[in-house]
C-alpha atoms as a PDB file:
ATOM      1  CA  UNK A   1      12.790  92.349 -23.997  1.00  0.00           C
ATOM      2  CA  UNK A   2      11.116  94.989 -21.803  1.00  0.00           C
ATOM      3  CA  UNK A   3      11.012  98.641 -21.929  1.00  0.00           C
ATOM      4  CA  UNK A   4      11.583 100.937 -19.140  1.00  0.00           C
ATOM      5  CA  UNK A   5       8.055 101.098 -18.219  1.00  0.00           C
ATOM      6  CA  UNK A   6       7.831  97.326 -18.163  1.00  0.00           C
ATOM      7  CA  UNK A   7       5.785  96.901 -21.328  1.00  0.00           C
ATOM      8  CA  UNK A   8       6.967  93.328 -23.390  1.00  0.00           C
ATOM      9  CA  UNK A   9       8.566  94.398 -26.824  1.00  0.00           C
ATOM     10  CA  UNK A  10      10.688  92.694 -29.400  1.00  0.00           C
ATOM     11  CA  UNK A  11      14.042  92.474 -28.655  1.00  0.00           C
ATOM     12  CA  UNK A  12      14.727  94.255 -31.705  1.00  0.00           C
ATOM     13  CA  UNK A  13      12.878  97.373 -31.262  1.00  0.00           C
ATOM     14  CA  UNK A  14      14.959 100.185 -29.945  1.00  0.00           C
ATOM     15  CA  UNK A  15      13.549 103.945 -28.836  1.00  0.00           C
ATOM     16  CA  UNK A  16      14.163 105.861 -31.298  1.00  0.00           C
ATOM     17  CA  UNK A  17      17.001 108.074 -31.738  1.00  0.00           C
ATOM     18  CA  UNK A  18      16.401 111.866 -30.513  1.00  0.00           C
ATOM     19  CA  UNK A  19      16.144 114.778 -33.244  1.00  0.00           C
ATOM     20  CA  UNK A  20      18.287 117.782 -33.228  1.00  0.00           C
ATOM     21  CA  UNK A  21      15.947 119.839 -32.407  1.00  0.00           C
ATOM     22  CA  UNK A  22      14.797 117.804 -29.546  1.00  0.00           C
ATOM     23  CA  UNK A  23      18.181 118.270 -28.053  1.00  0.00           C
ATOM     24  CA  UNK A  24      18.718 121.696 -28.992  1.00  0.00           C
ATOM     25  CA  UNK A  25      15.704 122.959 -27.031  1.00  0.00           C
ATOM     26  CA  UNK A  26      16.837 120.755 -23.953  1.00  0.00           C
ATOM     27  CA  UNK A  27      20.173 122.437 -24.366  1.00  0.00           C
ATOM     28  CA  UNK A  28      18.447 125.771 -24.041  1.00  0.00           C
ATOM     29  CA  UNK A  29      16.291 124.520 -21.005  1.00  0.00           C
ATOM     30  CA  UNK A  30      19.510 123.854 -19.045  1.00  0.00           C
ATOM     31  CA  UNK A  31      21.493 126.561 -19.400  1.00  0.00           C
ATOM     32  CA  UNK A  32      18.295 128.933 -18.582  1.00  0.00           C
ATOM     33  CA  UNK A  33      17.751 126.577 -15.464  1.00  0.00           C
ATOM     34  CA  UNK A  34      21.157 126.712 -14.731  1.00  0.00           C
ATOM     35  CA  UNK A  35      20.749 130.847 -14.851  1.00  0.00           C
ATOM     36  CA  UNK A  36      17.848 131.103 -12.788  1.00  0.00           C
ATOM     37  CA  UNK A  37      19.409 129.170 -10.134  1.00  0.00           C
ATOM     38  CA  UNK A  38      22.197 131.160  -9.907  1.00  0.00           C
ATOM     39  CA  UNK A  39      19.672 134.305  -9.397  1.00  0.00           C
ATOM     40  CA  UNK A  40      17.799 135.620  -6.277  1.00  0.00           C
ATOM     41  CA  UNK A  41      14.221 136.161  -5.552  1.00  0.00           C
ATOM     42  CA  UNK A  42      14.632 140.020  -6.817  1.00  0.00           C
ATOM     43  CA  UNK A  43      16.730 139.586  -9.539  1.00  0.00           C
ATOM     44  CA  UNK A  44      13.871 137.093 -11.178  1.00  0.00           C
ATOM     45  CA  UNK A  45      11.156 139.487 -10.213  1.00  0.00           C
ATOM     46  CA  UNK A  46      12.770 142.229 -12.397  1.00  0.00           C
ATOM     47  CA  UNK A  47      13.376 139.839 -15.430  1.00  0.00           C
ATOM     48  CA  UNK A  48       9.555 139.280 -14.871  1.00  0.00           C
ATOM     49  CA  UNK A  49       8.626 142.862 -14.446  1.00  0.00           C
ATOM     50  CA  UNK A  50      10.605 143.323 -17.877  1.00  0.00           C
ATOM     51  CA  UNK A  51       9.092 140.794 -19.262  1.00  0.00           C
ATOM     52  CA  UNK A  52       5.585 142.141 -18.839  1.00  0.00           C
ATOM     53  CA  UNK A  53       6.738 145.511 -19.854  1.00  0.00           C
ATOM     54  CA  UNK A  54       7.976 144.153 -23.296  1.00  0.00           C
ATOM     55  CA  UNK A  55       4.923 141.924 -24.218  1.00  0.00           C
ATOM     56  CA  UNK A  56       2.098 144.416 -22.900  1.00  0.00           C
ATOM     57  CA  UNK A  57       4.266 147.117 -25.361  1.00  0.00           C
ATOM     58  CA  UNK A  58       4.016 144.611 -28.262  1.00  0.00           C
ATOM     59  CA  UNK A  59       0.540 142.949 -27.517  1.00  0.00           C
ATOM     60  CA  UNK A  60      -0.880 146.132 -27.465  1.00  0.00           C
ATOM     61  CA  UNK A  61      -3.810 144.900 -25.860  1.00  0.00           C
ATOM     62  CA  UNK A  62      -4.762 142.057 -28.643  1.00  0.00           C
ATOM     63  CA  UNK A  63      -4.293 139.252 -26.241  1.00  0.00           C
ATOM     64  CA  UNK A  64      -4.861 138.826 -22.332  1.00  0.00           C
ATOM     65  CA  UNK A  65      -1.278 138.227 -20.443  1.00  0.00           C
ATOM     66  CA  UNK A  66      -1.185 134.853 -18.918  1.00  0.00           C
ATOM     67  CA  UNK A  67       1.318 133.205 -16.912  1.00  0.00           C
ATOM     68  CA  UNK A  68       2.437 130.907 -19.109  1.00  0.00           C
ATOM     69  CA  UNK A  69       2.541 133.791 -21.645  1.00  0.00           C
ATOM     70  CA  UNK A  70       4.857 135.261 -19.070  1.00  0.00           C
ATOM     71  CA  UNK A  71       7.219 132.556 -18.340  1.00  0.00           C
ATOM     72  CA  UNK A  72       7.775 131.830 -21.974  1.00  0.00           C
ATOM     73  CA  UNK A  73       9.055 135.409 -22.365  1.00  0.00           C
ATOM     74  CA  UNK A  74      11.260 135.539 -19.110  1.00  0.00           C
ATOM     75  CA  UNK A  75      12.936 132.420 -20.876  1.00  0.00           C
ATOM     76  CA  UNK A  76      13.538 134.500 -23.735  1.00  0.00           C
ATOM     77  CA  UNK A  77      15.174 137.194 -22.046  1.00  0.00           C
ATOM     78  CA  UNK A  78      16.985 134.700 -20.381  1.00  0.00           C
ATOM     79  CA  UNK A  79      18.570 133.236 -23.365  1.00  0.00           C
ATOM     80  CA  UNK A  80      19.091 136.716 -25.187  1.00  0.00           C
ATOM     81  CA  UNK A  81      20.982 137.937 -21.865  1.00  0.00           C
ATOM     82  CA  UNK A  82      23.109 134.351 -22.127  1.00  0.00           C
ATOM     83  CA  UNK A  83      23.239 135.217 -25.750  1.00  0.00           C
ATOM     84  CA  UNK A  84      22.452 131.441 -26.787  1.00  0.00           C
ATOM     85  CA  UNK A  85      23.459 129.652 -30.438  1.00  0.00           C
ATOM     86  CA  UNK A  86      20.625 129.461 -32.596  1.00  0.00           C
ATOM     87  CA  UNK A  87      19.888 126.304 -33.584  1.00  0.00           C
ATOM     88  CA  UNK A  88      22.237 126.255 -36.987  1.00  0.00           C
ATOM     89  CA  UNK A  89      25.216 127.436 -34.874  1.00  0.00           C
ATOM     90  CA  UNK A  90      24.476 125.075 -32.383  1.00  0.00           C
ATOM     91  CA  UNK A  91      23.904 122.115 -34.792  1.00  0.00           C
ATOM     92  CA  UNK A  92      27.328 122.743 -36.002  1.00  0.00           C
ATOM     93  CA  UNK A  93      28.886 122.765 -33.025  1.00  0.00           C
ATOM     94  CA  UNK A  94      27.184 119.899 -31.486  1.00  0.00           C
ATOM     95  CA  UNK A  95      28.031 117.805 -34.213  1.00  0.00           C
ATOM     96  CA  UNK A  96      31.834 118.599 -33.717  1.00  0.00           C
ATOM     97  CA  UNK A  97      31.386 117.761 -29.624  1.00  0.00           C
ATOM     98  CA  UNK A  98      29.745 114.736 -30.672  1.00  0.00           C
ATOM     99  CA  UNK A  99      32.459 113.891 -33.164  1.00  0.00           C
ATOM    100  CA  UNK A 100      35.221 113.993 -30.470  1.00  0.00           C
ATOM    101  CA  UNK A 101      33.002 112.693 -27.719  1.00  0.00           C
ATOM    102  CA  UNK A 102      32.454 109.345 -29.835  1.00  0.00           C
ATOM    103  CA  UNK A 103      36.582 108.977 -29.825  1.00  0.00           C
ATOM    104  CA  UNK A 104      37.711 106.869 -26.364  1.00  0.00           C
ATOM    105  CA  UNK A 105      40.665 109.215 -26.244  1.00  0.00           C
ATOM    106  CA  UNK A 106      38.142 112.064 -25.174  1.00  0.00           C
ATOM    107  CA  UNK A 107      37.286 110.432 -22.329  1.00  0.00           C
ATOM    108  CA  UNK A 108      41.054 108.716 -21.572  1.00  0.00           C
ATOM    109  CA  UNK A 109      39.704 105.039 -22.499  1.00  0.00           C
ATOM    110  CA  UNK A 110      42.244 102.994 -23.646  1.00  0.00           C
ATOM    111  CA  UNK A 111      41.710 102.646 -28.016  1.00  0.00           C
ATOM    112  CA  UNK A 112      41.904  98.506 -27.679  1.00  0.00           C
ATOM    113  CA  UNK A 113      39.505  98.977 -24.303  1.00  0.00           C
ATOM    114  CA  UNK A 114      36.966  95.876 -24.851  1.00  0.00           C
ATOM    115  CA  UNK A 115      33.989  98.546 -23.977  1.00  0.00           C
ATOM    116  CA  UNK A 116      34.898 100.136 -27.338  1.00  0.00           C
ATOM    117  CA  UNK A 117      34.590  97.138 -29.292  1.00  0.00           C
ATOM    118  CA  UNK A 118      31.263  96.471 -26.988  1.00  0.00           C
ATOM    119  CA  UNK A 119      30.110  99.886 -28.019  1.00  0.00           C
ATOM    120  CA  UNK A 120      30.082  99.468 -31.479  1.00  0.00           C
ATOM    121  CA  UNK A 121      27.676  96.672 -31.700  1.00  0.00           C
ATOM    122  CA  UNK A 122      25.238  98.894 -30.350  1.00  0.00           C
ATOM    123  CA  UNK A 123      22.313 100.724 -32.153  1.00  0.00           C
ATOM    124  CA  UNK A 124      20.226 103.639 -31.302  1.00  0.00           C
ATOM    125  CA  UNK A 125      18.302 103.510 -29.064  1.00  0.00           C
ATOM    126  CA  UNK A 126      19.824 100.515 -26.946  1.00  0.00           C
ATOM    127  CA  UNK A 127      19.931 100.395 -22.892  1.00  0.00           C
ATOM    128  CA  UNK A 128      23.197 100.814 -21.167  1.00  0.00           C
ATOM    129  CA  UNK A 129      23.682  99.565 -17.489  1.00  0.00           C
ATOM    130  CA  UNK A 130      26.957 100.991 -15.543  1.00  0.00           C
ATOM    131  CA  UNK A 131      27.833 100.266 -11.863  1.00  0.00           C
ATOM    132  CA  UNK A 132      29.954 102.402 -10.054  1.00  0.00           C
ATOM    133  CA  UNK A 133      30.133 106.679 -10.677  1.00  0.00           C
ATOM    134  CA  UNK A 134      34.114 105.855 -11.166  1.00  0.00           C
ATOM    135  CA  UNK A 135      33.254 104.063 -14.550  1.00  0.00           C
ATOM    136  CA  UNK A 136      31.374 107.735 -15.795  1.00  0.00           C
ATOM    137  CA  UNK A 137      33.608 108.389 -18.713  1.00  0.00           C
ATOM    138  CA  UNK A 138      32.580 104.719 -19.768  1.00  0.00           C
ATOM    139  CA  UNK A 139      28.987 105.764 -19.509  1.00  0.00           C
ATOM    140  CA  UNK A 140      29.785 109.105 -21.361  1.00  0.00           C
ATOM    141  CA  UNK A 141      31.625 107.488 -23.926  1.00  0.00           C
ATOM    142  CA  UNK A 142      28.706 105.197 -24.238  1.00  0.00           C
ATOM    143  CA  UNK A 143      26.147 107.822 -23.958  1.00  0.00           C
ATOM    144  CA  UNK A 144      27.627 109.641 -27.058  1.00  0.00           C
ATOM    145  CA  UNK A 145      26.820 106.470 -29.227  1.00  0.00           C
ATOM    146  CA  UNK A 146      23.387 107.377 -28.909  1.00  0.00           C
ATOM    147  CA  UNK A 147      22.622 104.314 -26.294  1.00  0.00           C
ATOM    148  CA  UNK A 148      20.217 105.308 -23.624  1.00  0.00           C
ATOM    149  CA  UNK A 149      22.612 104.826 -20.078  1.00  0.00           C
ATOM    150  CA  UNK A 150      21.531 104.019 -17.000  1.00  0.00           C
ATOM    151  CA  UNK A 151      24.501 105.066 -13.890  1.00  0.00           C
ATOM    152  CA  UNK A 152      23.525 103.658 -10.384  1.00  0.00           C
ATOM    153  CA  UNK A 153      25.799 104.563  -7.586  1.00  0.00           C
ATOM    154  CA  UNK A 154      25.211 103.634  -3.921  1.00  0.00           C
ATOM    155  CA  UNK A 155      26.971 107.623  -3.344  1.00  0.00           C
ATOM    156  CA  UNK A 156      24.706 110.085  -3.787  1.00  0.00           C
ATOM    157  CA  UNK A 157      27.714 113.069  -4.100  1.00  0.00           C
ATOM    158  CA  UNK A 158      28.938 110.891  -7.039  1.00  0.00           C
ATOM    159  CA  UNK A 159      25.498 110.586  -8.457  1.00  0.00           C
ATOM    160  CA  UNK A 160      25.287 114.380  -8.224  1.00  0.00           C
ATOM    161  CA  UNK A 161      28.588 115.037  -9.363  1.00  0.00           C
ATOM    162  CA  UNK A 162      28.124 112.198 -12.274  1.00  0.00           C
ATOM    163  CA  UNK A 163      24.416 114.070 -13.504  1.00  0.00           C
ATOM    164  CA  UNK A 164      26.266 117.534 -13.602  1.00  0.00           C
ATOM    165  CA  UNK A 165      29.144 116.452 -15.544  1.00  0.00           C
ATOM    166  CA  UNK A 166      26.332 115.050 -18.455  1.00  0.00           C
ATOM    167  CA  UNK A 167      24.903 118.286 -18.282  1.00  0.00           C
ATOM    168  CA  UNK A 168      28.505 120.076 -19.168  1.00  0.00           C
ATOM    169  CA  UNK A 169      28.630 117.428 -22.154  1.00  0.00           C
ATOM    170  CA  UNK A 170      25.274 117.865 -23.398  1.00  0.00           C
ATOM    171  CA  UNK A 171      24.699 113.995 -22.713  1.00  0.00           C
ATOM    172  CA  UNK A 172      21.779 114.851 -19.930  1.00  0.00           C
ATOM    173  CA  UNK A 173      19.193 113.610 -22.245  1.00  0.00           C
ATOM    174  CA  UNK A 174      20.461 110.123 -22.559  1.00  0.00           C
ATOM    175  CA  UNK A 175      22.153 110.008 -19.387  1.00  0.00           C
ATOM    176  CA  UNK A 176      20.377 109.195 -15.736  1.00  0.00           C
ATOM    177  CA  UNK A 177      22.320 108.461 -12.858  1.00  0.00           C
ATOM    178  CA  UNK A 178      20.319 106.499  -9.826  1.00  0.00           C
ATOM    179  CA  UNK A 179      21.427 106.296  -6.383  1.00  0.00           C
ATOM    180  CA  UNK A 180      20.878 102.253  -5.589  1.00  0.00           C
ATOM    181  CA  UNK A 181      21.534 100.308  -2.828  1.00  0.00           C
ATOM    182  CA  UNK A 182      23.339  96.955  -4.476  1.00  0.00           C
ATOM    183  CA  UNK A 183      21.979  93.805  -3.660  1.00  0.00           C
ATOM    184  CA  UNK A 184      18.662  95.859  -3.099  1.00  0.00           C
ATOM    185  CA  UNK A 185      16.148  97.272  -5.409  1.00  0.00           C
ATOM    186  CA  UNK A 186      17.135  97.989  -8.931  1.00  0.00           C
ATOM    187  CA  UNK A 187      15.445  99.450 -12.184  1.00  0.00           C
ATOM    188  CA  UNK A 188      13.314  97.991 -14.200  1.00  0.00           C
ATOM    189  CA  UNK A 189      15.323  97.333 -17.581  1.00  0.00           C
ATOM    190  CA  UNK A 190      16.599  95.271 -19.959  1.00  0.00           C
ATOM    191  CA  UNK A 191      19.677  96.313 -20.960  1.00  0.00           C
ATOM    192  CA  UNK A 192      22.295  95.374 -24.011  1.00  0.00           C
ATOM    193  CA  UNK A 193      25.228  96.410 -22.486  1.00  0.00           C
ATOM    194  CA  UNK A 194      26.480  96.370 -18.473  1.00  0.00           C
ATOM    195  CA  UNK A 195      29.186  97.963 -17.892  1.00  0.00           C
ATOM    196  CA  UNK A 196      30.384  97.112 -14.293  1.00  0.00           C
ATOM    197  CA  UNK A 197      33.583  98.866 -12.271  1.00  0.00           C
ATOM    198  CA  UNK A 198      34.662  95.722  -9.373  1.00  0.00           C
ATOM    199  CA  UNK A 199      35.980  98.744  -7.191  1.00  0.00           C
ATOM    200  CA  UNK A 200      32.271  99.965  -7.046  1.00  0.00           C
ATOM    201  CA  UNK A 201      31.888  96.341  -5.714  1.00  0.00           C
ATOM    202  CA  UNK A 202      34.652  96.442  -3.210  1.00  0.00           C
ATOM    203  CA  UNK A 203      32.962  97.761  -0.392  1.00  0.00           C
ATOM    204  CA  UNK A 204      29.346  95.909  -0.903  1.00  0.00           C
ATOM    205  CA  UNK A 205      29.053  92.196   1.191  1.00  0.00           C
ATOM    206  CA  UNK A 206      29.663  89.319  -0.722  1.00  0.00           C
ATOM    207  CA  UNK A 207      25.831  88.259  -0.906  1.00  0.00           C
ATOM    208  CA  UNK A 208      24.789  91.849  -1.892  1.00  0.00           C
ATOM    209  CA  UNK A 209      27.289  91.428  -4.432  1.00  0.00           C
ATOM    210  CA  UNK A 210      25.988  88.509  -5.634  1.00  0.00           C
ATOM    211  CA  UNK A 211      22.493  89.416  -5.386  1.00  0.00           C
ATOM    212  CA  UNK A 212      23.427  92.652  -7.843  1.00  0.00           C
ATOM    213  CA  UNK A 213      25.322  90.414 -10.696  1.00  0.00           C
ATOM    214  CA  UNK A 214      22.289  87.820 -10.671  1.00  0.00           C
ATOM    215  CA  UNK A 215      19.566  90.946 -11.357  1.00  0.00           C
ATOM    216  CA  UNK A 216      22.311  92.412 -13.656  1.00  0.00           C
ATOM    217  CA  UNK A 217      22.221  88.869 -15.559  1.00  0.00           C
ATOM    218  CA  UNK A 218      18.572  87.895 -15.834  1.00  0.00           C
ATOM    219  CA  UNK A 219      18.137  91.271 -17.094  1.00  0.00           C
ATOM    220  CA  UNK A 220      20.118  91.345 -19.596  1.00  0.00           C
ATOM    221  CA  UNK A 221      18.459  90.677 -23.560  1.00  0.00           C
ATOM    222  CA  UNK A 222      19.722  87.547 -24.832  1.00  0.00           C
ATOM    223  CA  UNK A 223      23.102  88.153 -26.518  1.00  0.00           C
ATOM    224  CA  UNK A 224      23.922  91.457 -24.212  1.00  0.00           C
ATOM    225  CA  UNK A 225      27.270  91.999 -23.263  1.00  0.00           C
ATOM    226  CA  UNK A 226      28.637  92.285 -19.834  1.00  0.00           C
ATOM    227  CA  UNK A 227      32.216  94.621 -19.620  1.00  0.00           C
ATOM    228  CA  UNK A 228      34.255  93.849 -16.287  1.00  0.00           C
ATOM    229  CA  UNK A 229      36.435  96.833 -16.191  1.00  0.00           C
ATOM    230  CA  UNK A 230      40.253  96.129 -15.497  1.00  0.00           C
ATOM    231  CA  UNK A 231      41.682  97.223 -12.261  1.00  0.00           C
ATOM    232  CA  UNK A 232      43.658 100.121 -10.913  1.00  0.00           C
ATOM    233  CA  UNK A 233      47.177 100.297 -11.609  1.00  0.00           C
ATOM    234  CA  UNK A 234      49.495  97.659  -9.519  1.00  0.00           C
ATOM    235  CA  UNK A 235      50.564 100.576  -7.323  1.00  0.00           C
ATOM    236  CA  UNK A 236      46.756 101.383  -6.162  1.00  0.00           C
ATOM    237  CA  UNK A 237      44.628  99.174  -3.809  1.00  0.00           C
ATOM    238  CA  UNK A 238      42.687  96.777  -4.787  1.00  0.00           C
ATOM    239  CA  UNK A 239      39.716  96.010  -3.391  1.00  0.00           C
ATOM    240  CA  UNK A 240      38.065  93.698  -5.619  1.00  0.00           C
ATOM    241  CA  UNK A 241      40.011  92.124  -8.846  1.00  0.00           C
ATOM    242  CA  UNK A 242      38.005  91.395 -11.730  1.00  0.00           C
ATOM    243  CA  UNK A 243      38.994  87.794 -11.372  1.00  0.00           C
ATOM    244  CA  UNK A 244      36.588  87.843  -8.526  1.00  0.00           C
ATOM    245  CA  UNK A 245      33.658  88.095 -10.407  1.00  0.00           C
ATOM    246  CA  UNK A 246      34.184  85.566 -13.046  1.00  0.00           C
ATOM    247  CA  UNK A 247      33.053  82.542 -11.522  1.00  0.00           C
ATOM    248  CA  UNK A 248      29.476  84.247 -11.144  1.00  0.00           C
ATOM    249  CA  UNK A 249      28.986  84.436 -15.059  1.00  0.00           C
ATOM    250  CA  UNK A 250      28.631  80.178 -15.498  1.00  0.00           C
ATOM    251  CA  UNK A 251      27.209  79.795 -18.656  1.00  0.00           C
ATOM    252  CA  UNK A 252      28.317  82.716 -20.457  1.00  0.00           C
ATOM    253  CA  UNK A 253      30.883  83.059 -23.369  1.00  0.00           C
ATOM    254  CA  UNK A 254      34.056  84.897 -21.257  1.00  0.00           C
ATOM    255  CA  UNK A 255      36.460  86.696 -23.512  1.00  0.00           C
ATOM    256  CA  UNK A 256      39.680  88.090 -22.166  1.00  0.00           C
ATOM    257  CA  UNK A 257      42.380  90.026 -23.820  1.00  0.00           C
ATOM    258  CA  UNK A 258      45.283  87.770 -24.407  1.00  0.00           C
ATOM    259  CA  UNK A 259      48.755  88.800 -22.976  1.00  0.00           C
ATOM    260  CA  UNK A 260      47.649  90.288 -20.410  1.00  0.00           C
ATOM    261  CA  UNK A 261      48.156  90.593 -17.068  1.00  0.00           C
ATOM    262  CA  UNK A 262      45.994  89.571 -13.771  1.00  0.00           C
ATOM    263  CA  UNK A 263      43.266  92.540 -13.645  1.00  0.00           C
ATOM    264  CA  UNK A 264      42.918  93.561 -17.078  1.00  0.00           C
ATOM    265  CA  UNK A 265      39.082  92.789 -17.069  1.00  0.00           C
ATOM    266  CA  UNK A 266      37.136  90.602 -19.131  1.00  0.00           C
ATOM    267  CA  UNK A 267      33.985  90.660 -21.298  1.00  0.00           C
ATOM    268  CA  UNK A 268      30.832  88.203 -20.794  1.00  0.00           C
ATOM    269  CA  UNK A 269      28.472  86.928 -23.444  1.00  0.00           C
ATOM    270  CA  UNK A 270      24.896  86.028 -22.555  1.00  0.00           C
ATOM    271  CA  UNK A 271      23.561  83.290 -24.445  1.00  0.00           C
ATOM    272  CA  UNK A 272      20.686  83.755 -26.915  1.00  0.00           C
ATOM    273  CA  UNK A 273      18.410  80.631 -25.386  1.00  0.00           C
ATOM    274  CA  UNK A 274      18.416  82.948 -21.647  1.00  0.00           C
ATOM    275  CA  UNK A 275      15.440  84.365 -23.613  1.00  0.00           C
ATOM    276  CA  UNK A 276      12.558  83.555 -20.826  1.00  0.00           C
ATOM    277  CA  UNK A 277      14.726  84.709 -17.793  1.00  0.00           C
ATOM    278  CA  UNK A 278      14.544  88.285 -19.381  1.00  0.00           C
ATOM    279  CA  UNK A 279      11.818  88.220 -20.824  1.00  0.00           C
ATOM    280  CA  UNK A 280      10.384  86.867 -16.668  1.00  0.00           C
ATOM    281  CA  UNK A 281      12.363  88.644 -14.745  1.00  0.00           C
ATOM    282  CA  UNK A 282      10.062  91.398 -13.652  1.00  0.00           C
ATOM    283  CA  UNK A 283       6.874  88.948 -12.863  1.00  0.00           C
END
């Protein structure tokens, strides 16, 4: 198994799980970023004029003012004027968000949905792959379990749009969205999970499609699970069927959902003895 910088690890060893605190201060980052851009050029001069005000009238001169001095204290203003949780508050909200963000009915999955049975294997720490910005509530709904999720798009609005929405659920941390052209270059990772939406597909040609799935599959760890995503409703276009995709996964242990009908999706099972086209893939 590799790790996003391309270093060889066990394929048990996971990145472990981000503290509280580590999210609470990103939590504070972003909404102060989010502030300042909302701000002009004189509006941030006279937060920074108050803020040198304030610490030379409590330094007293004891220390020497630096800039970094001085951009830690604008921050503070910042969050005093956005009057920001501290971090108990915070911690027990979070934990309620998190609570309903780890239910499927948060993000309008479907209970029985085969991702949610998918998600549960998972453990901290573990890579999630997910084609196509329509699928983001998937990666969301991953995301909350704690999996680290990688979104790649070939749409750079819905890459935008996708990044922004993790920021409103406080998933940014775990969360990057990449803008990718399929068939074409793609991340370096090995992840436990894909998650693929065929209408993301539709549009690509049938060799860049193909090109995708086989990267998708070699770099998946030995016993990863691929999610094909069921189609739109019968009364919506559809430009690629789930169906299509299943021959490409030879091999692999296919699970559908019985009594169902066409376009319901399916679920694909790498074997464990794919070990050395993971572990390769990269050289």
């Amino acid at each position: 198994m590799l790790s996003l910088s391309g270093e060889p690890h066990s394929p048990t060893t996971r990145r472990p799980p981000r503290s509280l605190k580590q999210e609470y201060h990103e939590f504070l980052l972003q909404r102060i970023e989010e502030y300042k851009n909302t701000l002009g050029r004189e509006e941030l001069l006279e937060i920074g004029d108050e803020a040198v005000r304030e610490l030379e009238a409590s330094a007293a001169g004891q220390y020497l003012l630096t800039e970094v001095l001085l951009l830690e204290h604008v921050d503070r203003i910042i969050a005093r004027r956005l009057r920001l949780p501290s971090f108990p508050r915070w911690r027990q909200k979070h934990r309620a968000l998190r609570a309903a963000q780890r239910a499927p009915t948060h993000w309008g999955l479907d209970p029985d949905n085969a991702l949610v049975a998918a998600v549960r294997r998972l453990e901290p720490g573990d890579l999630a792959v997910v084609v196509g910005a329509t699928a983001l509530p998937s990666a969301l709904f991953v995301a909350a379990h704690d999996a680290e999720v990688f979104l790649v798009d070939h749409d750079l609005a819905a890459i935008e749009g996708a990044e922004s929405r993790a920021v409103t659920e406080q998933l940014a941390g775990r969360f990057q969205a990449l803008v990718v052209t399929f068939g074409g270059w793609f991340p370096d990772v090995t992840p436990s999970l894909v998650v693929i939406d065929p209408a993301a597909l539709g549009p690509a040609r049938t060799r860049d499609r193909r090109e995708l799935l086989a990267q998708l599959q070699a770099r998946t760890r030995p016993g990863g699970v691929h999610v094909i995503l069921p189609s739109p409703s019968a009364t919506e276009v559809i430009p690629l069927a789930p169906e299509a995709l299943q021959a490409q996964y030879g091999g692999w242990e296919i699970v559908r959902r019985r009594r169902t009908k066409a376009g319901a999706g399916f679920t694909a099972t790498k074997p464990e003895r794919q070990l050395d086209t993971a572990i390769h893939v990269s050289e």
